[in-house]
Protein backbone atom coordinates (compact mmCIF):
# COMPACT_ATOMS: atom_id res chain seq x y z
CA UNK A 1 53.66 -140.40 -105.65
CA UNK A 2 51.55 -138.11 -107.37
CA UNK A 3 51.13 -134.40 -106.17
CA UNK A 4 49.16 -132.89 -105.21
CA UNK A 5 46.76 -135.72 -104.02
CA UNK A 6 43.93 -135.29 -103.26
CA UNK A 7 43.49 -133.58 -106.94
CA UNK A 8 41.41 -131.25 -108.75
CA UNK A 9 41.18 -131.67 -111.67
CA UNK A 10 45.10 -132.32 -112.47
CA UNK A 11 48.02 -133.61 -110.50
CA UNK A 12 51.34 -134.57 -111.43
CA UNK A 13 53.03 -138.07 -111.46
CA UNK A 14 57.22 -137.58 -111.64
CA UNK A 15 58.97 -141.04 -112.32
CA UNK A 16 62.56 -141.74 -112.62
CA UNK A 17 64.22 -144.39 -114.78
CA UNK A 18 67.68 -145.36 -113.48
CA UNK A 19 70.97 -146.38 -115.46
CA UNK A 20 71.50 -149.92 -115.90
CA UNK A 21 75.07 -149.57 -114.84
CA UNK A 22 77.02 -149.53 -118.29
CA UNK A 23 78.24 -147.48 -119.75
CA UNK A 24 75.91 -146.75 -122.52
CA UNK A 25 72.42 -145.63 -121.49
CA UNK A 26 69.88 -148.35 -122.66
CA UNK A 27 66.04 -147.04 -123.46
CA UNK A 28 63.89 -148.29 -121.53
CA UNK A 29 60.19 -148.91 -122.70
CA UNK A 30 57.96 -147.50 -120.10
CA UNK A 31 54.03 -147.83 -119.39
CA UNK A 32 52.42 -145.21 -117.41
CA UNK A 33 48.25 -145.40 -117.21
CA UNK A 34 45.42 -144.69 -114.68
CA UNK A 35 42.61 -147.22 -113.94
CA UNK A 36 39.15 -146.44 -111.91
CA UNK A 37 38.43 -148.75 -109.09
CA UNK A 38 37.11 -151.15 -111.10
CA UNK A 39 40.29 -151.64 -113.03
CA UNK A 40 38.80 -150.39 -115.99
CA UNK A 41 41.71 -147.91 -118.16
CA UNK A 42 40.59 -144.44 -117.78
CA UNK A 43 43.96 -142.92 -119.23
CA UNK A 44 47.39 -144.12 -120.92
CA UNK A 45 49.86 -141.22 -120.36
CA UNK A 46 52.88 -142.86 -120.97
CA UNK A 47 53.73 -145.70 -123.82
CA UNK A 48 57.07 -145.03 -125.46
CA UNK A 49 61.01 -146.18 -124.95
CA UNK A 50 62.40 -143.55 -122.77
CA UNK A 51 65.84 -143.04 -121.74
CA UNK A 52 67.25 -142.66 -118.35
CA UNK A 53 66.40 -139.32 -116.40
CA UNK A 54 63.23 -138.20 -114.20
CA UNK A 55 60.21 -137.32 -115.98
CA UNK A 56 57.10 -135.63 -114.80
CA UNK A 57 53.63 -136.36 -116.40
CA UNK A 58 49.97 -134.08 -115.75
CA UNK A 59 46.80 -136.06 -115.58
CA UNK A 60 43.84 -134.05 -115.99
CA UNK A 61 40.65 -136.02 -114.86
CA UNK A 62 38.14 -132.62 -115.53
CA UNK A 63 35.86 -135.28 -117.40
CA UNK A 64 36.27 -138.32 -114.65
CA UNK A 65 34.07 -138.54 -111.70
CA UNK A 66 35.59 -138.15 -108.45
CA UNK A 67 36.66 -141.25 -106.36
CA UNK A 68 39.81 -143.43 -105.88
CA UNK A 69 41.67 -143.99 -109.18
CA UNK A 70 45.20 -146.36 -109.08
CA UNK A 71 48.20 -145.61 -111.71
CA UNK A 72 50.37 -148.65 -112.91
CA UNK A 73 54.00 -147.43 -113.62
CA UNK A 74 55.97 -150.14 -116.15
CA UNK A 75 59.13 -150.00 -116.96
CA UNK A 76 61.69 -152.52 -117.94
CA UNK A 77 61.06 -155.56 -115.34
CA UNK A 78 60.06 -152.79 -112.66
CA UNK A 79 56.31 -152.31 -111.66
CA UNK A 80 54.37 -150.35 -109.29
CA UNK A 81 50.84 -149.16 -108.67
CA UNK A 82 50.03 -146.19 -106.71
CA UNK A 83 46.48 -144.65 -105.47
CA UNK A 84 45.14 -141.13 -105.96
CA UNK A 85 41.87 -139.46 -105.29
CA UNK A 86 40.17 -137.15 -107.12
CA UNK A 87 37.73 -134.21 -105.53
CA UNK A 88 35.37 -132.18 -106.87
């Protein structure tokens, strides 16, 4: 989960990607973006292979409105969509 949350106007978003369980680390090509409540893309912060360790990305909505916003968290076969609110 992000922190803090409710936000303004940044929070953090820390992720981990796991091992696969052999012995050589395998990259792992992970998605991280935020979508409004409409599910329209307000931000991609993440599109790249990474490998495996945690990770910790800032989203700054200063220009956004506030409200409920949802990020979507890809990586591998794995998926997950949180909430967070922004206040101003």
């Amino acid at each position: 989960q992000n922190f803090p949350n409710p936000f303004n106007p940044s929070t953090n978003i820390k992720f981990s990607i796991p091992e696969n369980g052999k012995m050589k680390p395998e990259n792992s090509f992970v998605v991280l973006k935020v979508y409004n409540v409409l599910g329209r893309e307000v931000a991609t912060l993440v599109n790249e292979f990474l490998i495996p360790g945690t990770y910790a990305v800032t989203f700054d909505g200063a220009g956004l409105s506030s409200g409920l916003y949802y990020y979507k968290l890809t990586a591998g076969s794995f998926s997950e969509t949180r909430k967070m609110v922004l206040m101003k």
